[in-house]
Protein backbone atom coordinates (compact mmCIF):
# COMPACT_ATOMS: atom_id res chain seq x y z
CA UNK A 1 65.71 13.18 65.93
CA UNK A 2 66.80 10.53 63.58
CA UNK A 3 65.62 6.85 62.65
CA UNK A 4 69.06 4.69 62.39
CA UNK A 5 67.56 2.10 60.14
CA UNK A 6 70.07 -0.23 61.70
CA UNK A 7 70.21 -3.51 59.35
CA UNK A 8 69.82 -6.11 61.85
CA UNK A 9 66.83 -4.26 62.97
CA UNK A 10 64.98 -4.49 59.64
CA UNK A 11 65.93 -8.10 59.67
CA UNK A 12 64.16 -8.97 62.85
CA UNK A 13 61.35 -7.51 61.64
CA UNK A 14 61.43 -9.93 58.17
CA UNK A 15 58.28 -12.06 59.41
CA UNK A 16 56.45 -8.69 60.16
CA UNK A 17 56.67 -7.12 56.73
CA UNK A 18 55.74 -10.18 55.03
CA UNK A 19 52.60 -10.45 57.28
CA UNK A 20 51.73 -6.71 56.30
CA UNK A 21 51.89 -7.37 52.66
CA UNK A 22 50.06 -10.89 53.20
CA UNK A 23 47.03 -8.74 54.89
CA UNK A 24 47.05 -6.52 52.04
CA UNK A 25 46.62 -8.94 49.84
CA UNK A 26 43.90 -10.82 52.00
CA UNK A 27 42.08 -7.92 52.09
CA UNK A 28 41.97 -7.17 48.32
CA UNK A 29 44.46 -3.83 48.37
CA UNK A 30 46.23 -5.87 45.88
CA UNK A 31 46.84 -9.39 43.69
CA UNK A 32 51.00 -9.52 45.57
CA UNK A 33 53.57 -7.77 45.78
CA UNK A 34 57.73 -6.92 45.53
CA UNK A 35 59.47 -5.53 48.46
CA UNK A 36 63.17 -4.58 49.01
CA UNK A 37 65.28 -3.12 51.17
CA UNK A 38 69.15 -2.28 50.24
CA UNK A 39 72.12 -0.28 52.48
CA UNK A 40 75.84 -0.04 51.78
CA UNK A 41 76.12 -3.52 52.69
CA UNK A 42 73.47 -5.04 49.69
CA UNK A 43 70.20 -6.78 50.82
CA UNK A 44 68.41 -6.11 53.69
CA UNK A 45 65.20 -7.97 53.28
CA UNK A 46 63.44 -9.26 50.01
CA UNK A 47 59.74 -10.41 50.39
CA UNK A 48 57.30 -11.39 47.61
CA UNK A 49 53.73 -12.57 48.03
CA UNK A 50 50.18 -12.83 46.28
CA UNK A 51 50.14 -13.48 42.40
CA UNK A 52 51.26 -11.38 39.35
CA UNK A 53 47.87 -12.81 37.41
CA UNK A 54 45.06 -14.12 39.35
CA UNK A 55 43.41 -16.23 36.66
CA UNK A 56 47.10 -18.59 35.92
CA UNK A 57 47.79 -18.50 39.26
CA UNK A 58 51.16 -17.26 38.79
CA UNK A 59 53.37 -16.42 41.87
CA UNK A 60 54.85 -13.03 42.06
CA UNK A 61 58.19 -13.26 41.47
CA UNK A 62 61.49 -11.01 42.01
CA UNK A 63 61.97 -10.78 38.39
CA UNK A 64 57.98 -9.84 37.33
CA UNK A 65 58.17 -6.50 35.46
CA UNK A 66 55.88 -3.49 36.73
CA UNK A 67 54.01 -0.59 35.28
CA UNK A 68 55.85 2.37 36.90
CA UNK A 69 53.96 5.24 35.65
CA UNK A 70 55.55 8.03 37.80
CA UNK A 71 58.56 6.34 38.89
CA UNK A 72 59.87 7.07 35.20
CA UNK A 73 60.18 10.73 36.94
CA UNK A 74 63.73 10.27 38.53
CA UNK A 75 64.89 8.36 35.72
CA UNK A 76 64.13 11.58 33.57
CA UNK A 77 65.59 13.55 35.63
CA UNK A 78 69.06 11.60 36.12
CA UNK A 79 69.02 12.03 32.01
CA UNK A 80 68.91 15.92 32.27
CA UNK A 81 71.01 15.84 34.55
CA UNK A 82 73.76 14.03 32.81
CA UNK A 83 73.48 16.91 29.69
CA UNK A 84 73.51 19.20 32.42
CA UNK A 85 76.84 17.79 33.69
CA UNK A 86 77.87 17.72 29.99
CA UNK A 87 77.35 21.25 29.09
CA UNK A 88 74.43 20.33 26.47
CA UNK A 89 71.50 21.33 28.30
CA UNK A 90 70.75 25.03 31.23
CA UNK A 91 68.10 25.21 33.77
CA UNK A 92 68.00 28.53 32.85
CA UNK A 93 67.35 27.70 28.74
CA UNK A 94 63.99 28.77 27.56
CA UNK A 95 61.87 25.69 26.31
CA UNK A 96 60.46 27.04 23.15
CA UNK A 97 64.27 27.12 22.58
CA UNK A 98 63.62 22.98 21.86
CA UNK A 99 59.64 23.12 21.56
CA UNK A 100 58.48 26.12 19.64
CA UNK A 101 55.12 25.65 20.97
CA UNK A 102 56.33 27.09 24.31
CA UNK A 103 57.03 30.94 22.58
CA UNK A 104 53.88 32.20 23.01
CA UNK A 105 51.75 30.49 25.49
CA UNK A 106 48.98 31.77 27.61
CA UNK A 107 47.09 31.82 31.39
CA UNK A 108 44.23 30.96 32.35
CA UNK A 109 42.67 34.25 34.68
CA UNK A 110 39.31 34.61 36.14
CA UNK A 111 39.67 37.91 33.58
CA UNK A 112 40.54 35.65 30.55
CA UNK A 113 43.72 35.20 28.52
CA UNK A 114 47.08 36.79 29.24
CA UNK A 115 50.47 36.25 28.34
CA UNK A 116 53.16 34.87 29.98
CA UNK A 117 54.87 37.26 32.69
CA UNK A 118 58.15 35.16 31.64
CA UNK A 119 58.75 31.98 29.44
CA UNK A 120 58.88 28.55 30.73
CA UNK A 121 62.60 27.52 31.26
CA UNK A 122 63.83 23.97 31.91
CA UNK A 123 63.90 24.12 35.41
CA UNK A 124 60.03 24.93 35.59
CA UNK A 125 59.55 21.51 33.70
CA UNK A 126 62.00 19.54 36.61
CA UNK A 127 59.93 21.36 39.15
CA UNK A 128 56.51 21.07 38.78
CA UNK A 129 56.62 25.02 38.17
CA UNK A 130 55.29 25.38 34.54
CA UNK A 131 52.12 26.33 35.01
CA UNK A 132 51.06 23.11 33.00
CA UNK A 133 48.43 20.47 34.20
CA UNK A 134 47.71 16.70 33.86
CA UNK A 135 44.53 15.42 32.86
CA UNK A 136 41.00 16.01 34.43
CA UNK A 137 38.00 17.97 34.09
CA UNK A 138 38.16 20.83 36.57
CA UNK A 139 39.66 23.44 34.40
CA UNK A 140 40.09 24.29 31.07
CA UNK A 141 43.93 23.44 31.07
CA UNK A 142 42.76 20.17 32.39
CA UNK A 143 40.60 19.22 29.75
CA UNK A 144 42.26 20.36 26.51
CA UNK A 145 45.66 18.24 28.50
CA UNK A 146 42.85 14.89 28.33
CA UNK A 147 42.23 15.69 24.97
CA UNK A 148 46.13 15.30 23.79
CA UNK A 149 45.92 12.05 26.19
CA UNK A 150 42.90 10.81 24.47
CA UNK A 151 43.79 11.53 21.19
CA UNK A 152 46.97 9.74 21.86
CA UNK A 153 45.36 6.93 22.97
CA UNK A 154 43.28 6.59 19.77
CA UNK A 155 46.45 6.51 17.44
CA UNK A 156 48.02 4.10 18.89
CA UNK A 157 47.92 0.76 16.14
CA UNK A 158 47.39 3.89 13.23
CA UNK A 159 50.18 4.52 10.50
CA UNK A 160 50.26 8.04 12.40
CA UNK A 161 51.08 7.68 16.40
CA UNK A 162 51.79 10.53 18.21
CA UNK A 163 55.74 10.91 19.05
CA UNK A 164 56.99 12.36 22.36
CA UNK A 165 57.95 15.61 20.37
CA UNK A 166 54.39 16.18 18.94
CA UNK A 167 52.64 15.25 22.68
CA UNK A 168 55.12 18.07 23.78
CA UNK A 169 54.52 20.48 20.50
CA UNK A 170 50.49 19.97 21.61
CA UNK A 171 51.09 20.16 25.33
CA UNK A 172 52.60 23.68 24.41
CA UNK A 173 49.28 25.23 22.87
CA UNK A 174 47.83 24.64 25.91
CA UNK A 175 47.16 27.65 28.16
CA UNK A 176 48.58 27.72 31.78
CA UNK A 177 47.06 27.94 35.42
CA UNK A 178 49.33 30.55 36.41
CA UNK A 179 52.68 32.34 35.62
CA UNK A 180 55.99 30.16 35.24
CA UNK A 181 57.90 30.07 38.19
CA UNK A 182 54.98 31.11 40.02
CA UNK A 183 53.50 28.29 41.79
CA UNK A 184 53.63 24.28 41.30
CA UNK A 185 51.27 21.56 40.34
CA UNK A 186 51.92 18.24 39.28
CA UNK A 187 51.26 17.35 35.88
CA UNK A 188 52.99 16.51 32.20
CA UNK A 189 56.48 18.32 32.94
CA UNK A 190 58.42 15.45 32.80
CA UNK A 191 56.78 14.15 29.54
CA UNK A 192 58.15 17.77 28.17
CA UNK A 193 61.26 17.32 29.70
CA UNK A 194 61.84 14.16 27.34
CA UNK A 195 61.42 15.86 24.39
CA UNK A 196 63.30 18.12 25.65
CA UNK A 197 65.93 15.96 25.98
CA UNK A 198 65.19 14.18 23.10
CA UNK A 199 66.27 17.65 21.11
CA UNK A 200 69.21 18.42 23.19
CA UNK A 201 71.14 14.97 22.78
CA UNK A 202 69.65 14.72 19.07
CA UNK A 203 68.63 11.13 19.62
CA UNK A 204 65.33 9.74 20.59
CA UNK A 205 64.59 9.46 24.31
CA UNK A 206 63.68 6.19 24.87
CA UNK A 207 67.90 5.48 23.02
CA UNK A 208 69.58 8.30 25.21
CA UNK A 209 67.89 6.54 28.32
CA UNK A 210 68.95 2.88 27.19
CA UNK A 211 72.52 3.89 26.26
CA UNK A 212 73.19 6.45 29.32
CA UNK A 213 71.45 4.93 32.02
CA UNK A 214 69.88 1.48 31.69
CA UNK A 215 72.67 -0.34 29.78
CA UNK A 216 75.07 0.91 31.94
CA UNK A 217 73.42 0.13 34.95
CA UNK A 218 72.51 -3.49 33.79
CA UNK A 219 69.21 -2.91 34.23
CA UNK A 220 67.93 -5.66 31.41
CA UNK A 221 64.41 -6.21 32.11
CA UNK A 222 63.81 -2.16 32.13
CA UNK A 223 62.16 0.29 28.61
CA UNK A 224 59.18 2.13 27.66
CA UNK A 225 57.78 -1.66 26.18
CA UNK A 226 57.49 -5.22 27.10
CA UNK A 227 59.97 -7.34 24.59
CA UNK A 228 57.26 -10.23 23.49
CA UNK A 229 59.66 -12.98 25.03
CA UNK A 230 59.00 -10.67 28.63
CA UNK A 231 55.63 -10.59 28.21
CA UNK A 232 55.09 -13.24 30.41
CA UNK A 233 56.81 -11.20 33.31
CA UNK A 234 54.33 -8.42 32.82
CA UNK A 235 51.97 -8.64 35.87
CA UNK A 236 48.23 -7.91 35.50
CA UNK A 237 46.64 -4.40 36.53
CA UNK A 238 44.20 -5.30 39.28
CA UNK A 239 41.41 -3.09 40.23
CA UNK A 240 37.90 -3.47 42.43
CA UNK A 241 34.76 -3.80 41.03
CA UNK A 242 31.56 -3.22 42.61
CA UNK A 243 31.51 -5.97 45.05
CA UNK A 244 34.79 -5.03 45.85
CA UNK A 245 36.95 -8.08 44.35
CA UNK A 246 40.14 -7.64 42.25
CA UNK A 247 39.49 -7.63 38.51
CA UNK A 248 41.73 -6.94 35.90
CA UNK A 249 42.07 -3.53 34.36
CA UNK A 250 42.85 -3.39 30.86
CA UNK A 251 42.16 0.37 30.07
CA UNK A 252 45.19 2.72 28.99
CA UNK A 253 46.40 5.72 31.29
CA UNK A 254 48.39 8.73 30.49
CA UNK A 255 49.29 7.30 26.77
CA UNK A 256 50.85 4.22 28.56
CA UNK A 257 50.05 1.12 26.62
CA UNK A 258 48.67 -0.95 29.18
CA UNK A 259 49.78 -4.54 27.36
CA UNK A 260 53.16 -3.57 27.22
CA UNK A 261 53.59 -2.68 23.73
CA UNK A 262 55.77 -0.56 22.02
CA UNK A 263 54.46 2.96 22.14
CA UNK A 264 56.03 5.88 19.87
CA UNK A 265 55.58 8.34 22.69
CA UNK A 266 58.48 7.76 24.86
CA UNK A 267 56.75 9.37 28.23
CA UNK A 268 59.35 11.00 30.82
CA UNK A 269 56.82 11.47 33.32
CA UNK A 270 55.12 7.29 32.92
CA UNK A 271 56.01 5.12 30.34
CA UNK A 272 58.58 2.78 31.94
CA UNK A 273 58.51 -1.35 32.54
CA UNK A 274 60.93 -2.23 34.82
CA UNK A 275 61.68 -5.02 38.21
CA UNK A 276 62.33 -4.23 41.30
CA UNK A 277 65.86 -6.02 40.86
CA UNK A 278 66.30 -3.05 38.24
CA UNK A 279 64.97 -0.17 39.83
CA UNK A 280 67.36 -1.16 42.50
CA UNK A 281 70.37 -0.81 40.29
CA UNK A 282 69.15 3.26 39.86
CA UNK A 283 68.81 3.45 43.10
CA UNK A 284 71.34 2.39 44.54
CA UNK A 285 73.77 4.37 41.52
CA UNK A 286 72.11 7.35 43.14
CA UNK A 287 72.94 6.53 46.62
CA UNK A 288 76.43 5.26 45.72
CA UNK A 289 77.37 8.62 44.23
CA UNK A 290 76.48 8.42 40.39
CA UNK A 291 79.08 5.01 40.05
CA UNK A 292 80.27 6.78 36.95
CA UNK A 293 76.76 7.60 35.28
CA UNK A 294 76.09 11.07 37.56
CA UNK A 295 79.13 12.50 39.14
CA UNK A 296 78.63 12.60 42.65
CA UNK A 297 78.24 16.73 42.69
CA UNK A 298 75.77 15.86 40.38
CA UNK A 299 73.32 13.35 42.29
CA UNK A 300 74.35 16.67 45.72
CA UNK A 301 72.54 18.91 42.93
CA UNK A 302 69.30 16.16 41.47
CA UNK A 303 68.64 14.83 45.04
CA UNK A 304 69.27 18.12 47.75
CA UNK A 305 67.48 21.01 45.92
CA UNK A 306 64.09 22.29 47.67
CA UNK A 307 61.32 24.98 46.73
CA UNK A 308 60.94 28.58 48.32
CA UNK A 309 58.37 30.95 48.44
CA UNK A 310 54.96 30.09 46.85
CA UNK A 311 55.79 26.96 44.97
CA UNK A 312 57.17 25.51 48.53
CA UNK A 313 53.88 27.09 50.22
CA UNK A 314 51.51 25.10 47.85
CA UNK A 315 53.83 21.49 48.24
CA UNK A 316 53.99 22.09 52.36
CA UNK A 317 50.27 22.50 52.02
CA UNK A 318 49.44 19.11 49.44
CA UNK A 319 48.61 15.84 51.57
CA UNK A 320 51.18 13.42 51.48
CA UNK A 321 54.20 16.19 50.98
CA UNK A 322 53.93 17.75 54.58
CA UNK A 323 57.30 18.19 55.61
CA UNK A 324 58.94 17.58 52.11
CA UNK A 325 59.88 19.68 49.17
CA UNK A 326 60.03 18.92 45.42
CA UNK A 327 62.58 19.57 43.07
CA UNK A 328 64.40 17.87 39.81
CA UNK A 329 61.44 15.48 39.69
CA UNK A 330 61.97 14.09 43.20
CA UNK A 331 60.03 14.50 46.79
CA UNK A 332 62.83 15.23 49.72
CA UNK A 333 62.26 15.58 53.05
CA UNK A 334 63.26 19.31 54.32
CA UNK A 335 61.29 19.53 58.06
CA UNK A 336 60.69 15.65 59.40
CA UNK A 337 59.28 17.03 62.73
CA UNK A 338 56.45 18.07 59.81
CA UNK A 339 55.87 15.39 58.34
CA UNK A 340 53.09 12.78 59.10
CA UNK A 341 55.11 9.64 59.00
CA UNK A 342 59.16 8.73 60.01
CA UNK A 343 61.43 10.30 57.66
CA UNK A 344 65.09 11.78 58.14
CA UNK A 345 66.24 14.60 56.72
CA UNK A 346 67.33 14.72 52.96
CA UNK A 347 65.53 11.36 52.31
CA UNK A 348 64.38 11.22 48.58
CA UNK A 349 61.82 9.01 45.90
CA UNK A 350 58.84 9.14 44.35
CA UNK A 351 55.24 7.25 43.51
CA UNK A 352 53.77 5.62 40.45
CA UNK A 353 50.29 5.67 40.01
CA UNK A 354 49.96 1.92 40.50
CA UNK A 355 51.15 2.15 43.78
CA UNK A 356 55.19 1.61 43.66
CA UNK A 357 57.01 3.11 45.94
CA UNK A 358 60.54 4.47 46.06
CA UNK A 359 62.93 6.16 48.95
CA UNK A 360 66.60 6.86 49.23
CA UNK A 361 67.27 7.50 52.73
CA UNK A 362 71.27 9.49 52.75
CA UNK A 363 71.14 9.58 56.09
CA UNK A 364 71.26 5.76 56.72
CA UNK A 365 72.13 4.71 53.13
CA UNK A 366 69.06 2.80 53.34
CA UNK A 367 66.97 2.18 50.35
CA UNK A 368 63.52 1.12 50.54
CA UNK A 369 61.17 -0.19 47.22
CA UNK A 370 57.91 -1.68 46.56
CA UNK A 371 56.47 -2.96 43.59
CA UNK A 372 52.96 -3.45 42.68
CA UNK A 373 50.19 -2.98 40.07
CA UNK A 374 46.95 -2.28 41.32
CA UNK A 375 44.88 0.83 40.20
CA UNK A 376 43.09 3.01 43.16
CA UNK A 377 45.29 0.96 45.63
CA UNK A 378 45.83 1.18 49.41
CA UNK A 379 47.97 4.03 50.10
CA UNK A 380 48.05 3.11 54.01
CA UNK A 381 50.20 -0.14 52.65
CA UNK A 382 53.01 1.87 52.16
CA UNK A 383 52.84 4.02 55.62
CA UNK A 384 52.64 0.66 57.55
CA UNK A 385 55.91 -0.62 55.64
CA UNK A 386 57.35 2.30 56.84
CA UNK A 387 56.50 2.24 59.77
CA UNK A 388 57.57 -1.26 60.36
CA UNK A 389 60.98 -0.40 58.90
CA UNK A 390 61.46 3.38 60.91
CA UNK A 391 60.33 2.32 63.78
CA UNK A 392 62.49 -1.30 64.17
């Protein structure tokens, strides 16, 4: 079975949509919102609603710039993919080859320390299947991984910040949950992947990104900081408190400078600003066939790979990813009878912890994104949309 996504059908359904994000935001799952939908064709449907800061009373508009935290993900990945295309960068290179730190590391065992049964190589880092963690408190990976975050955090307005290449060099010391190649969990890859990249182009990430993909693409409003004469676009972090109404959050997250500011750890995996008028332009490159960033084998390769064996077990089994695979820093969907919401087959995005959203759909050329900023949101915001927009 497949959903058509037939443009005059997403159309008719205009007043819908912008009644499900007007509920949302009546019911406190968020200050407003961005929401666009793109084919072959150009717009769909654009809807904004609710306020990008509560206190002035300022509308959301189509041009207010977002945290996207994870969202950065596919944006890291086109850049390793264009080395890839380029010769300057394997999947099959080791990483200590670019991050020393990465020689010699270590798992975690319920019988202590051992080594590594094989070193980490590039394509663990676009998969998920390092071994390495994010931060948390479970496990010791976890915890030493909150301490680099933490520690990050506290250097940022020193003479000393930490760079992407020592967040990397640290992440490297840190000892794994299991084997390289030999499972997947989601966690600080992509933020290695940048330095990474950062060694193999011999530039600094945040540049190779500007001058490969975001120039290029036109996508002005987009970085890893908020130019002061933006910082007026940047829309406040919502979250509830105990009464359950919306306050600002001002904390950091992930090394992310929460006001915008510039930041000397360029972070593949969170760190960019962008619109939804920008992320559009990436998207969109990536369902047009690369438009002379990717070549179109290329964006085959970054958006159709899928897992196998235990890393695909662990994915099939993770809520959210039933039905789906992950590979090259992307979700696709591999079994849609599986999954727990419409989807057709080879349809492609990601998340960002604030609660933006982001789909490719090949099979309809359909592209789908939402933009918002509001911390422990309303996940079921997202299903509806989709719903409304599969099911038209």
């Amino acid at each position: 079975m497949m959903y058509p996504l037939k443009r005059e059908n997403i159309q008719q359904r205009r007043d819908a949509l912008l009644d499900c994000l007007n509920r949302a935001t009546a019911a406190g799952a968020n200050a407003g919102s961005n929401l666009l939908v793109m084919d072959g064709q150009g717009e769909i449907c654009y809807l904004e609603n609710g306020c990008a800061d509560l206190a002035r009373q300022t509308p959301m508009q189509r041009n207010s710039i977002f945290r996207c935290y994870s969202m950065t993900k596919p944006l890291t990945s086109c850049a390793a993919m264009l080395l890839i295309q380029e010769g300057k960068l394997d999947l099959y290179e080791p990483v200590s080859r670019y991050i020393s730190s990465f020689r010699h590391q270590q798992v975690q065992t319920p019988t202590g320390m051992v080594p590594v049964a094989r070193e980490c190589l590039v394509r663990d880092l676009l998969d998920m299947t390092a071994g390495l963690s994010y931060d948390g408190d479970d496990t010791l990976p976890q915890r030493e991984t909150k301490m680099v975050f933490q520690e990050a955090e506290r250097r940022f307005d020193t003479d000393r910040p930490m760079d992407t290449q020592e967040f990397a060099e640290r992440i490297g010391t840190i000892p794994l949950l299991f084997h390289p190649g030999e499972g997947w969990n989601y966690s600080v890859c992509a933020d290695v992947l940048g330095a990474v990249i950062e060694k193999a182009a011999d530039m600094p990430f945040a540049d190779f990104l500007q001058k490969r993909v975001l120039s290029p693409l036109g996508m002005e409003d987009s970085g890893f900081f908020v130019p002061e004469d933006k910082r007026a676009r940047l829309v406040t972090v919502y979250q509830k408190d105990e009464c359950g109404s919306l306050v600002p959050y001002t904390g950091n997250h992930l090394a992310i400078r929460n006001d915008g500011g510039e930041n000397a750890f360029h972070s593949g995996g969170a760190g960019l600003f962008s619109t939804i008028e920008d992320y559009a332009r990436f998207a969109r490159m990536l369902m047009n066939g690369g438009q002379g960033i990717l070549n179109e084998s290329t964006v085959r390769f970054m958006t159709g790979r899928r897992q196998t064996g235990k890393p695909q077990q662990t994915i099939a089994q993770t809520m959210g990813l039933e039905g789906r695979s992950y590979a090259n820093l992307l979700r696709v969907t591999v079994d849609p009878a599986a999954a727990f919401f419409p989807t057709n087959m080879g349809e492609y995005g990601w998340d960002g912890w604030l609660s933006t959203f982001f789909i490719n759909d090949p099979a309809t050329g359909v592209t789908i994104l939402l933009m918002q900023n509001q911390k422990d949101g309303d996940g079921t915001l997202i299903g509806k949309i989709r719903s409304l927009i599969y099911f038209s």
